[in-house]
PDB file of N, CA and C in Angstrom:
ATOM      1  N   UNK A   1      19.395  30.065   6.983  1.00  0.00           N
ATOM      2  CA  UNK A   1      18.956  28.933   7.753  1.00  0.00           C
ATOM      3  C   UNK A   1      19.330  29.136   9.219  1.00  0.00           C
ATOM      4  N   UNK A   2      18.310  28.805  10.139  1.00  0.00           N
ATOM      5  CA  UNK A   2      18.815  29.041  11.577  1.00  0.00           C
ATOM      6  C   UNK A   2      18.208  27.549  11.960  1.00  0.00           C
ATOM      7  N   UNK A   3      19.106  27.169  13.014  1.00  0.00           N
ATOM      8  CA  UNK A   3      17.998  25.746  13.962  1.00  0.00           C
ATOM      9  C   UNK A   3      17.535  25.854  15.198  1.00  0.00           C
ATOM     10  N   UNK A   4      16.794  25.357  15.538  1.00  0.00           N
ATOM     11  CA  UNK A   4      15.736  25.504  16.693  1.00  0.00           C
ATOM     12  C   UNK A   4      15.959  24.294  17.485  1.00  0.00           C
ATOM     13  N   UNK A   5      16.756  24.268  18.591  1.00  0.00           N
ATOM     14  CA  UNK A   5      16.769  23.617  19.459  1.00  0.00           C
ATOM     15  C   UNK A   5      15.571  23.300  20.798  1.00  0.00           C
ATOM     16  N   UNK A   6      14.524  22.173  20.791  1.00  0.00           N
ATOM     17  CA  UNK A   6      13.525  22.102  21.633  1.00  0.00           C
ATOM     18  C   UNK A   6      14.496  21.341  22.868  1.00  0.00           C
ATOM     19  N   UNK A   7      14.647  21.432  24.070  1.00  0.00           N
ATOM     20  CA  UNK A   7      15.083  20.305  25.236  1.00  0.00           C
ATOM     21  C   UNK A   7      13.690  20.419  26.271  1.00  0.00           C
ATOM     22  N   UNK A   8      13.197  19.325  26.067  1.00  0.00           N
ATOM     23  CA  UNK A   8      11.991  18.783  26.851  1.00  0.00           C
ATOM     24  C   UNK A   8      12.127  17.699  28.031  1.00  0.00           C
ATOM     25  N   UNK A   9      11.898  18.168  29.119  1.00  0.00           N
ATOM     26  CA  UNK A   9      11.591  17.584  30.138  1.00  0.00           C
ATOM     27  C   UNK A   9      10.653  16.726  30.211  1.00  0.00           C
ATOM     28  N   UNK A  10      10.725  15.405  30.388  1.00  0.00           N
ATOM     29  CA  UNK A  10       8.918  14.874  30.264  1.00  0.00           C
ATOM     30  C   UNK A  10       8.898  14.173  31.627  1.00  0.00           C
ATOM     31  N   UNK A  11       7.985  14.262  32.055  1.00  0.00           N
ATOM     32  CA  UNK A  11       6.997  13.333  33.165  1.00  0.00           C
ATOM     33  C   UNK A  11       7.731  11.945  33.486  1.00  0.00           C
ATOM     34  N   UNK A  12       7.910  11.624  34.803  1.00  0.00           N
ATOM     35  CA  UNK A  12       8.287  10.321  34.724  1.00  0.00           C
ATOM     36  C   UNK A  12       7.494   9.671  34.137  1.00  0.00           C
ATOM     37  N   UNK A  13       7.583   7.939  33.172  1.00  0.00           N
ATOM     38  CA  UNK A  13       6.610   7.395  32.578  1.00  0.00           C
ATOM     39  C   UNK A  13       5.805   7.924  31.586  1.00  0.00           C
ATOM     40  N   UNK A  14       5.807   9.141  31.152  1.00  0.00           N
ATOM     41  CA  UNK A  14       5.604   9.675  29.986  1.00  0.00           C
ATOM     42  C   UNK A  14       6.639   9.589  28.700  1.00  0.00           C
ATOM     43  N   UNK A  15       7.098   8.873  28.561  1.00  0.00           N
ATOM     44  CA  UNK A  15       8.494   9.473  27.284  1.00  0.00           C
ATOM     45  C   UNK A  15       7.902   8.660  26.220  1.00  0.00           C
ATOM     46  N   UNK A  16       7.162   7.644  26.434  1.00  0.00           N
ATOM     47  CA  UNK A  16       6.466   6.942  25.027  1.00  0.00           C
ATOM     48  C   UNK A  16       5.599   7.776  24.318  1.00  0.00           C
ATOM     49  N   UNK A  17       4.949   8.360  25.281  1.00  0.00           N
ATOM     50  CA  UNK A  17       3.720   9.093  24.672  1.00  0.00           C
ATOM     51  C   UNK A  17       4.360  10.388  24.261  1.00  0.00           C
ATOM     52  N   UNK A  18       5.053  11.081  24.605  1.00  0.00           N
ATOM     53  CA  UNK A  18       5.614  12.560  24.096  1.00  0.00           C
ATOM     54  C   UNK A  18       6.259  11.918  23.077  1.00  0.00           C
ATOM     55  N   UNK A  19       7.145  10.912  22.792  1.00  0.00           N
ATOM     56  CA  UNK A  19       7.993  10.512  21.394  1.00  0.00           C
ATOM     57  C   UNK A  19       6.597  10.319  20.564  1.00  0.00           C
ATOM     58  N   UNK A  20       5.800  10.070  20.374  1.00  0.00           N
ATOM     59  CA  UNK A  20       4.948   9.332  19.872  1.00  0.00           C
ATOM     60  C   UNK A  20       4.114  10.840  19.399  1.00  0.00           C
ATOM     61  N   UNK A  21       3.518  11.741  20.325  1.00  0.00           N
ATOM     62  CA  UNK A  21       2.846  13.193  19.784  1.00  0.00           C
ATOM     63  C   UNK A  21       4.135  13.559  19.040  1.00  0.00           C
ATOM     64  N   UNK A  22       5.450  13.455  19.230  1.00  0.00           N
ATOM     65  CA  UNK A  22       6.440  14.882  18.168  1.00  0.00           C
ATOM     66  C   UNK A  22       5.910  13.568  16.998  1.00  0.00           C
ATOM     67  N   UNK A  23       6.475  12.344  16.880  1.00  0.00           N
ATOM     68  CA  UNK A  23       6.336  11.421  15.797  1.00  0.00           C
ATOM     69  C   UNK A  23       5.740  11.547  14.736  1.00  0.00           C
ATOM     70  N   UNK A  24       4.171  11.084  15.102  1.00  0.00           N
ATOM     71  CA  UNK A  24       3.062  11.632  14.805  1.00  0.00           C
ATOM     72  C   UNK A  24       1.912  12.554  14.682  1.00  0.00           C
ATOM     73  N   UNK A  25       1.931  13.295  15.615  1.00  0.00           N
ATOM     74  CA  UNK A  25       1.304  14.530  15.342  1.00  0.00           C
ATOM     75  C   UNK A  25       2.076  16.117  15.450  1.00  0.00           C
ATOM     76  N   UNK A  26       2.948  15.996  15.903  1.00  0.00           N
ATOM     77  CA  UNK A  26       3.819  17.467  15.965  1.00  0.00           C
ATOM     78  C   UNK A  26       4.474  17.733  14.515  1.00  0.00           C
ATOM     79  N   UNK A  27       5.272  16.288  13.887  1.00  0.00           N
ATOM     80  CA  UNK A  27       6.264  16.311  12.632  1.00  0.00           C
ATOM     81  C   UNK A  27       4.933  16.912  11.641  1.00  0.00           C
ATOM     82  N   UNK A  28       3.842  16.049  11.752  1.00  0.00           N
ATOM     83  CA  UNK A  28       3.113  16.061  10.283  1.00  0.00           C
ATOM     84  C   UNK A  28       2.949  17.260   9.764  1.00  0.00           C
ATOM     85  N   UNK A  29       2.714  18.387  10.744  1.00  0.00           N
ATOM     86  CA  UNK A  29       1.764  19.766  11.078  1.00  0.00           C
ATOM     87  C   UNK A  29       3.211  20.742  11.117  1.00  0.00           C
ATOM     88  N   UNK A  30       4.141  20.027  12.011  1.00  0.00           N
ATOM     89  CA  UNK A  30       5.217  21.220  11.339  1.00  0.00           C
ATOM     90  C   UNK A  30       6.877  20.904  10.552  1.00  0.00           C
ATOM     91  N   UNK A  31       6.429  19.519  10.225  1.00  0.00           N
ATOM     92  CA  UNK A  31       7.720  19.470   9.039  1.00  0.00           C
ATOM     93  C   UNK A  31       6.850  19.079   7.583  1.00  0.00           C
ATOM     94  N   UNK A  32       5.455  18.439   7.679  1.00  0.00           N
ATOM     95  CA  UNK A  32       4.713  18.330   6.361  1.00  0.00           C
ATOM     96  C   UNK A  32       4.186  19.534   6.012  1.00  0.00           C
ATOM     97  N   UNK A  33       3.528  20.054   6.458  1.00  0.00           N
ATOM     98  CA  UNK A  33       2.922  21.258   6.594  1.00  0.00           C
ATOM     99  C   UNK A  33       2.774  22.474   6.791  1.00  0.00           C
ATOM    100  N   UNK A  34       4.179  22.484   7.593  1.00  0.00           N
ATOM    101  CA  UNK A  34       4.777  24.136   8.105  1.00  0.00           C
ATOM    102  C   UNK A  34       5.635  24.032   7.203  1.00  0.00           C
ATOM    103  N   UNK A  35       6.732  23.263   6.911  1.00  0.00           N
ATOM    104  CA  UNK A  35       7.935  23.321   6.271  1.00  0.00           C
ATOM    105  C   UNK A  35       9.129  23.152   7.067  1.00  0.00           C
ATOM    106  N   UNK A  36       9.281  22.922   8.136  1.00  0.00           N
ATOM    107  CA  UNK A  36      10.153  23.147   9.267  1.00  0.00           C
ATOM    108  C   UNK A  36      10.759  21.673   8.773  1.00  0.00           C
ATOM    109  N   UNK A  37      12.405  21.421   9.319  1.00  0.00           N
ATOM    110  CA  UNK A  37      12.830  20.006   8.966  1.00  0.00           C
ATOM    111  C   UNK A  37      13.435  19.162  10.129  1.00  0.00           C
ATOM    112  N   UNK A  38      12.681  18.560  10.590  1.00  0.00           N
ATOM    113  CA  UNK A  38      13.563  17.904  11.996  1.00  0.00           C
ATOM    114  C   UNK A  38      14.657  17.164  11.417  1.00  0.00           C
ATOM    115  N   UNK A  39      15.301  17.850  12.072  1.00  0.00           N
ATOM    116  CA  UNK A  39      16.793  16.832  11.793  1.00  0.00           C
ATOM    117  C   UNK A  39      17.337  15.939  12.810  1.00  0.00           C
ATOM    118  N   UNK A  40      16.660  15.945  13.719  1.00  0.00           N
ATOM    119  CA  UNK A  40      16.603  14.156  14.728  1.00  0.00           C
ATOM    120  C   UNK A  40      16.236  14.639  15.896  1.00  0.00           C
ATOM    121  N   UNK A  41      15.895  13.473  16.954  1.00  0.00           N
ATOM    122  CA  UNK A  41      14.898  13.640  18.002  1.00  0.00           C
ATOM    123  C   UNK A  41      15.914  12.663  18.715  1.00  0.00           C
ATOM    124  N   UNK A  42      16.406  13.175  19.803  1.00  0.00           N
ATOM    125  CA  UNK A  42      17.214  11.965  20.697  1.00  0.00           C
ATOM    126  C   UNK A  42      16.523  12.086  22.331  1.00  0.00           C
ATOM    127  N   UNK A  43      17.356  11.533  22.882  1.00  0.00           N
ATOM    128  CA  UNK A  43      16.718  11.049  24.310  1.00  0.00           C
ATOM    129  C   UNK A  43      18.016  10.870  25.280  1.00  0.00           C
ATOM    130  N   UNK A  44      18.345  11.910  26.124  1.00  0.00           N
ATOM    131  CA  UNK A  44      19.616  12.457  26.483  1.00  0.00           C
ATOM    132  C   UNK A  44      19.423  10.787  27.400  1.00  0.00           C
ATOM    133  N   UNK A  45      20.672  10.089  27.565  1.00  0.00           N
ATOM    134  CA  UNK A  45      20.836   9.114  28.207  1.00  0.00           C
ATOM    135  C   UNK A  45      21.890   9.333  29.328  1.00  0.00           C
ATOM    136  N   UNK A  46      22.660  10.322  29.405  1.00  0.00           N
ATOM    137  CA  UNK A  46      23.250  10.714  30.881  1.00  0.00           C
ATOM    138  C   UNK A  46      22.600  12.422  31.246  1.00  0.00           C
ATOM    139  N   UNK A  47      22.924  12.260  32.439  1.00  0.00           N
ATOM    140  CA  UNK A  47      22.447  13.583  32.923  1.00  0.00           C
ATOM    141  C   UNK A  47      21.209  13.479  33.324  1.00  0.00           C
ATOM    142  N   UNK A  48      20.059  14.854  32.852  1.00  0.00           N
ATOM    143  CA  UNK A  48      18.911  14.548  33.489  1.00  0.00           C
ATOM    144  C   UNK A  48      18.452  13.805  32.729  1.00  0.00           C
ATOM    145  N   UNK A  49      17.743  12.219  33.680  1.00  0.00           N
ATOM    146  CA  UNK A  49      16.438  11.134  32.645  1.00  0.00           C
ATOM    147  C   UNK A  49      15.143  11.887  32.348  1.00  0.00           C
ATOM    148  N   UNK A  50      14.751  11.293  31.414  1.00  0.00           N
ATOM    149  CA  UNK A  50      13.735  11.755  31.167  1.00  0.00           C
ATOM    150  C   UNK A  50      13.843  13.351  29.948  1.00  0.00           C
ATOM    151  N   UNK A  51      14.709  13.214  29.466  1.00  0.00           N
ATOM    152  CA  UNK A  51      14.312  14.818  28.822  1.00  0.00           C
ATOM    153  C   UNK A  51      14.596  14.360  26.944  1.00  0.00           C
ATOM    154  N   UNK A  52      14.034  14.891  26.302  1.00  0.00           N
ATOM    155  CA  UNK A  52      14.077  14.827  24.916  1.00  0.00           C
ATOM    156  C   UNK A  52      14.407  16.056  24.526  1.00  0.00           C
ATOM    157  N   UNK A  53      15.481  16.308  23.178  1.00  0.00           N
ATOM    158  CA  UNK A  53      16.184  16.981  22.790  1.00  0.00           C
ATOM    159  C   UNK A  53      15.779  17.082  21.247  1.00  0.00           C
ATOM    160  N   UNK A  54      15.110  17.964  20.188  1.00  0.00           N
ATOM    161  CA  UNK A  54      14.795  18.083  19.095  1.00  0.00           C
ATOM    162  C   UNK A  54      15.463  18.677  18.346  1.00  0.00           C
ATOM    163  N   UNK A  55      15.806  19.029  17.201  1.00  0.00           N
ATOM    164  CA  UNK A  55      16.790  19.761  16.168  1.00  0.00           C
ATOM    165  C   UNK A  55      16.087  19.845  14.706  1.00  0.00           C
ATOM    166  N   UNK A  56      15.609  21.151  14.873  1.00  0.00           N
ATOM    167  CA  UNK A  56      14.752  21.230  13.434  1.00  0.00           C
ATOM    168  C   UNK A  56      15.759  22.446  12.626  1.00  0.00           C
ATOM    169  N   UNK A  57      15.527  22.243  11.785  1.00  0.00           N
ATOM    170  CA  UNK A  57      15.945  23.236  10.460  1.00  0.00           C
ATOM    171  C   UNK A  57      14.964  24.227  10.436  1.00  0.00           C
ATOM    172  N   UNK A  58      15.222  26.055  10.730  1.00  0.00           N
ATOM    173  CA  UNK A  58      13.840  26.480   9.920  1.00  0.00           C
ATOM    174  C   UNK A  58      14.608  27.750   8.615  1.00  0.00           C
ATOM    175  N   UNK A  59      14.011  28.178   8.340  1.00  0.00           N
ATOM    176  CA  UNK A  59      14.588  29.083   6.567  1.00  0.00           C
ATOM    177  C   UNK A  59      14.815  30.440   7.647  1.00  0.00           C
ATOM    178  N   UNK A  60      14.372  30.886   8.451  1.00  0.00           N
ATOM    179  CA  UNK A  60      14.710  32.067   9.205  1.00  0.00           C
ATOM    180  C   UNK A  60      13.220  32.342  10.558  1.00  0.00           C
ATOM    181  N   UNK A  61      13.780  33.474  11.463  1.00  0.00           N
ATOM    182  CA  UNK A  61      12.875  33.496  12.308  1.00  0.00           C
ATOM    183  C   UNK A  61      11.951  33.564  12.125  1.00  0.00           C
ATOM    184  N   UNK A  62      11.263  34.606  11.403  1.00  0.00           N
ATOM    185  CA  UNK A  62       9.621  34.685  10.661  1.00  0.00           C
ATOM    186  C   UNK A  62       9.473  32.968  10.672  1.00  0.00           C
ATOM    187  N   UNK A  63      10.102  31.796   9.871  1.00  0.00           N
ATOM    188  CA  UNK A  63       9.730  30.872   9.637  1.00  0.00           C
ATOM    189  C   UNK A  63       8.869  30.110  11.514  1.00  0.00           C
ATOM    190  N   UNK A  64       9.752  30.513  12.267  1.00  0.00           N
ATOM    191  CA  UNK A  64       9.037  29.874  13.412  1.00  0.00           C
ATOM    192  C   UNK A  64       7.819  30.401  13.732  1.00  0.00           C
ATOM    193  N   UNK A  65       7.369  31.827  13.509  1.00  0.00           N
ATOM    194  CA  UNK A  65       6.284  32.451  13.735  1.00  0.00           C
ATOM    195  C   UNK A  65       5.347  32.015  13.080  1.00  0.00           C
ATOM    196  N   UNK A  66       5.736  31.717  11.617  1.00  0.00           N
ATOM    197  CA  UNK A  66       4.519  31.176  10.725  1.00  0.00           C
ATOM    198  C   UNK A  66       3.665  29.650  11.260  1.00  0.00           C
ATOM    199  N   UNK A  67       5.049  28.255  11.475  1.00  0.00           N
ATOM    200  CA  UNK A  67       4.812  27.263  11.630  1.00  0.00           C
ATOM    201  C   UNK A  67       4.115  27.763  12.840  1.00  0.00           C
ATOM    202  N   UNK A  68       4.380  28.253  13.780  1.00  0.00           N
ATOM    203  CA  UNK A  68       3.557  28.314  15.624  1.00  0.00           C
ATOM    204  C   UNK A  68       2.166  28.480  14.950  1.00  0.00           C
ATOM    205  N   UNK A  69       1.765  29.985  13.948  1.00  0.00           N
ATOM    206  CA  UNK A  69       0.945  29.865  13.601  1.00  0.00           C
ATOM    207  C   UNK A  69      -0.584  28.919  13.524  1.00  0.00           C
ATOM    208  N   UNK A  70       0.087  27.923  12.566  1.00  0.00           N
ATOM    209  CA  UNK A  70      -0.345  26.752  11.526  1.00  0.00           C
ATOM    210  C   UNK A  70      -0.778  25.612  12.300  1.00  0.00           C
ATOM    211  N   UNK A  71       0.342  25.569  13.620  1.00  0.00           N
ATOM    212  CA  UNK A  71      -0.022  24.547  14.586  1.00  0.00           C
ATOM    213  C   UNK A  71      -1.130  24.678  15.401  1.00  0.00           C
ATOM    214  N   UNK A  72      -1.333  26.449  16.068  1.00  0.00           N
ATOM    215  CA  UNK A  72      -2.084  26.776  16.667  1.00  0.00           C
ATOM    216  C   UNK A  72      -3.273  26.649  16.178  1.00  0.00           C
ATOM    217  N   UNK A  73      -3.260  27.133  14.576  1.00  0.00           N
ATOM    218  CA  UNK A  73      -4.937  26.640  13.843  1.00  0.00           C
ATOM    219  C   UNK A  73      -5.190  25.402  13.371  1.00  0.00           C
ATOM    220  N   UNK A  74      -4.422  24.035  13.216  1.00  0.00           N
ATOM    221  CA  UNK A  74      -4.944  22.978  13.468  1.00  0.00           C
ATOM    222  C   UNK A  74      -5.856  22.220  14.193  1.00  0.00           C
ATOM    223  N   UNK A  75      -6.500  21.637  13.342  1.00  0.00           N
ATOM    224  CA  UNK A  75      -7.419  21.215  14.379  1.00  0.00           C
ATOM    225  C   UNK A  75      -7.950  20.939  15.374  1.00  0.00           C
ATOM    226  N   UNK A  76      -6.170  19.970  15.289  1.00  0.00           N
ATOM    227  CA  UNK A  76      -5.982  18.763  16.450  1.00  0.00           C
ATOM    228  C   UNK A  76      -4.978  19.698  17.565  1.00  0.00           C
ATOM    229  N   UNK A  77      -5.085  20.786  17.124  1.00  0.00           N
ATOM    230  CA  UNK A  77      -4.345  21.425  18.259  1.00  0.00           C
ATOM    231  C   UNK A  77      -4.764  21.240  19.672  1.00  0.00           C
ATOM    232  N   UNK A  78      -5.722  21.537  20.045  1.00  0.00           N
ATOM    233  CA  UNK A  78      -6.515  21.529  21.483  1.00  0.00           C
ATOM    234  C   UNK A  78      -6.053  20.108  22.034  1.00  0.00           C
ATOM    235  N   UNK A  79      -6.503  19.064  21.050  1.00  0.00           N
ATOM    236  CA  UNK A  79      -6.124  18.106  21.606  1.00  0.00           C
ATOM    237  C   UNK A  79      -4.676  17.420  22.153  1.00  0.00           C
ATOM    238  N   UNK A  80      -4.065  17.924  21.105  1.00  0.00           N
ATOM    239  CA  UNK A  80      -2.803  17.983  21.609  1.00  0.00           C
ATOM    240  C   UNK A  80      -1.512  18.642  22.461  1.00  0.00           C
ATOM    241  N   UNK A  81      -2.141  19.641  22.819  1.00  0.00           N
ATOM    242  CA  UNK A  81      -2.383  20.477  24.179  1.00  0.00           C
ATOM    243  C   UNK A  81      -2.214  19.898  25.469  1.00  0.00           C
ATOM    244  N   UNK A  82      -3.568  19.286  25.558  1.00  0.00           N
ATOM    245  CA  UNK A  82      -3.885  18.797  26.622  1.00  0.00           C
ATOM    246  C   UNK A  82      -2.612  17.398  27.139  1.00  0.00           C
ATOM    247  N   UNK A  83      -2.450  16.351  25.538  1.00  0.00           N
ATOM    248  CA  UNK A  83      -1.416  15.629  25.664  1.00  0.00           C
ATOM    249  C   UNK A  83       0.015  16.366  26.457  1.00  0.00           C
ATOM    250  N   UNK A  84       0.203  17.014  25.743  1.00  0.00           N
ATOM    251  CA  UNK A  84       1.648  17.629  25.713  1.00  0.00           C
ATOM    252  C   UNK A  84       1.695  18.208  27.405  1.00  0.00           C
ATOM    253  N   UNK A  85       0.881  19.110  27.903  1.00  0.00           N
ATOM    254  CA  UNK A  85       0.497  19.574  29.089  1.00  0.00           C
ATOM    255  C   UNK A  85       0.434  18.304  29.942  1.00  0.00           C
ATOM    256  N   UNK A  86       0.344  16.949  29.864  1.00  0.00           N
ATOM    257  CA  UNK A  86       0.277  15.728  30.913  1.00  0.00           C
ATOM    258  C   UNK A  86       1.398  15.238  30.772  1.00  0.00           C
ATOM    259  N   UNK A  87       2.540  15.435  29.485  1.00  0.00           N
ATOM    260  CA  UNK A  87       3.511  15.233  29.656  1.00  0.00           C
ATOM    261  C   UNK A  87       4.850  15.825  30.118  1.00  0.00           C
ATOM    262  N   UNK A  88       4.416  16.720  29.402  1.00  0.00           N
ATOM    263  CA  UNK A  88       5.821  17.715  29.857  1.00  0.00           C
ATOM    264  C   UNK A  88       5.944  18.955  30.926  1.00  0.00           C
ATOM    265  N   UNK A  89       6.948  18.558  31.622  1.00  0.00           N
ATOM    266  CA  UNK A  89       7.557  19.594  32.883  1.00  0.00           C
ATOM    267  C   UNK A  89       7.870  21.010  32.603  1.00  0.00           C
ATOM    268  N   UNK A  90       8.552  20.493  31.323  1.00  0.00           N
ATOM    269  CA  UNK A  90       9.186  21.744  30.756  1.00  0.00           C
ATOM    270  C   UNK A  90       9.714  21.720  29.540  1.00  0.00           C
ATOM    271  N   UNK A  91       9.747  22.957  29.047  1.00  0.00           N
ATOM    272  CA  UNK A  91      10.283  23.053  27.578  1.00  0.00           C
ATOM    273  C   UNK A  91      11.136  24.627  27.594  1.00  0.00           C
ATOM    274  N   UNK A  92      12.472  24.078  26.667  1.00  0.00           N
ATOM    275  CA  UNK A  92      12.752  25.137  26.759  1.00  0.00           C
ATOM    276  C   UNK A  92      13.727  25.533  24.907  1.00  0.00           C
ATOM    277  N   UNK A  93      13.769  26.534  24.237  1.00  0.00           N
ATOM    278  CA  UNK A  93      13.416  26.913  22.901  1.00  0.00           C
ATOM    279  C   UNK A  93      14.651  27.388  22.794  1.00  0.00           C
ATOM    280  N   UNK A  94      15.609  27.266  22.217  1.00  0.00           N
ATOM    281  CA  UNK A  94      16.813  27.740  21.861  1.00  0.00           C
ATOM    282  C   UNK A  94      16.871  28.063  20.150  1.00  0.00           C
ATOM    283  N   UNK A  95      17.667  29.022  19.757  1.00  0.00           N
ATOM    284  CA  UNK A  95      17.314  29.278  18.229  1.00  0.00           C
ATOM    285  C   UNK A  95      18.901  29.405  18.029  1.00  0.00           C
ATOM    286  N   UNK A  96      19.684  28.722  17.272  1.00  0.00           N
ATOM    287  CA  UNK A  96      21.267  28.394  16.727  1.00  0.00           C
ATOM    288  C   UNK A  96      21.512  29.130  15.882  1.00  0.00           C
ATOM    289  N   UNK A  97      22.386  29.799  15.123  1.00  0.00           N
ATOM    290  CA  UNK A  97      22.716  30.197  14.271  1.00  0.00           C
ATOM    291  C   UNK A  97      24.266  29.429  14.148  1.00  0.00           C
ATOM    292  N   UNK A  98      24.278  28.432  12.871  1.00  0.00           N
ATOM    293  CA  UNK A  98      25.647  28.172  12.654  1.00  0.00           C
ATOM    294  C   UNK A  98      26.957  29.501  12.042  1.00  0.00           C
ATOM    295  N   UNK A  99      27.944  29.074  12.980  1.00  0.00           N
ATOM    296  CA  UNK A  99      29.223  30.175  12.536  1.00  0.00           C
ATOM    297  C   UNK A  99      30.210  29.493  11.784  1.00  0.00           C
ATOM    298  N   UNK A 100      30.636  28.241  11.842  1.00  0.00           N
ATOM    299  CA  UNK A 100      31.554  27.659  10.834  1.00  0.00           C
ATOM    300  C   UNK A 100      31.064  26.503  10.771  1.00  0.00           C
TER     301      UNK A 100
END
């Protein structure tokens, strides 16, 4: 098991709508469907505003390659693209390996 740390920057006035795409359309496609397991979605309240912090479970690295996959051939990918691209500044992908 390794975890995948997302820290997302979002848009001023965007943070409803980016909570709302991981919510609903990011979880379905890669914790119903990929297999991936979010293990919580917070919203850093000191430091920089505005940034969202994700914590998924995946079975090993291949596992992230597959889910990117799966997302990319979804349907609703394009569309959600374009969302994600009006919201977010930045993203940045960290991969954990627990030691104790």
């Amino acid at each position: 098991m390794i975890l995948l740390q997302s820290t997302i920057f979002v848009r001023p006035g965007k943070m409803a709508i980016m909570l709302d795409i991981i919510r609903n359309r990011l979880v379905p496609i890669l914790q119903d469907g990929a297999g991936w397991k979010l293990l919580g979605c917070y919203e850093q309240r000191v430091g920089r505003l505005n940034t969202i912090v994700d914590l998924w479970e995946l079975t090993d690295y291949n596992h992230f390659t597959q889910a990117f996959a799966a997302y990319r051939s979804d349907p609703d990918y394009p569309a959600i693209r374009i969302l994600i691209d009006e919201c977010v500044e930045q993203e940045t992908l960290v991969f954990l390996e627990k030691r104790f």
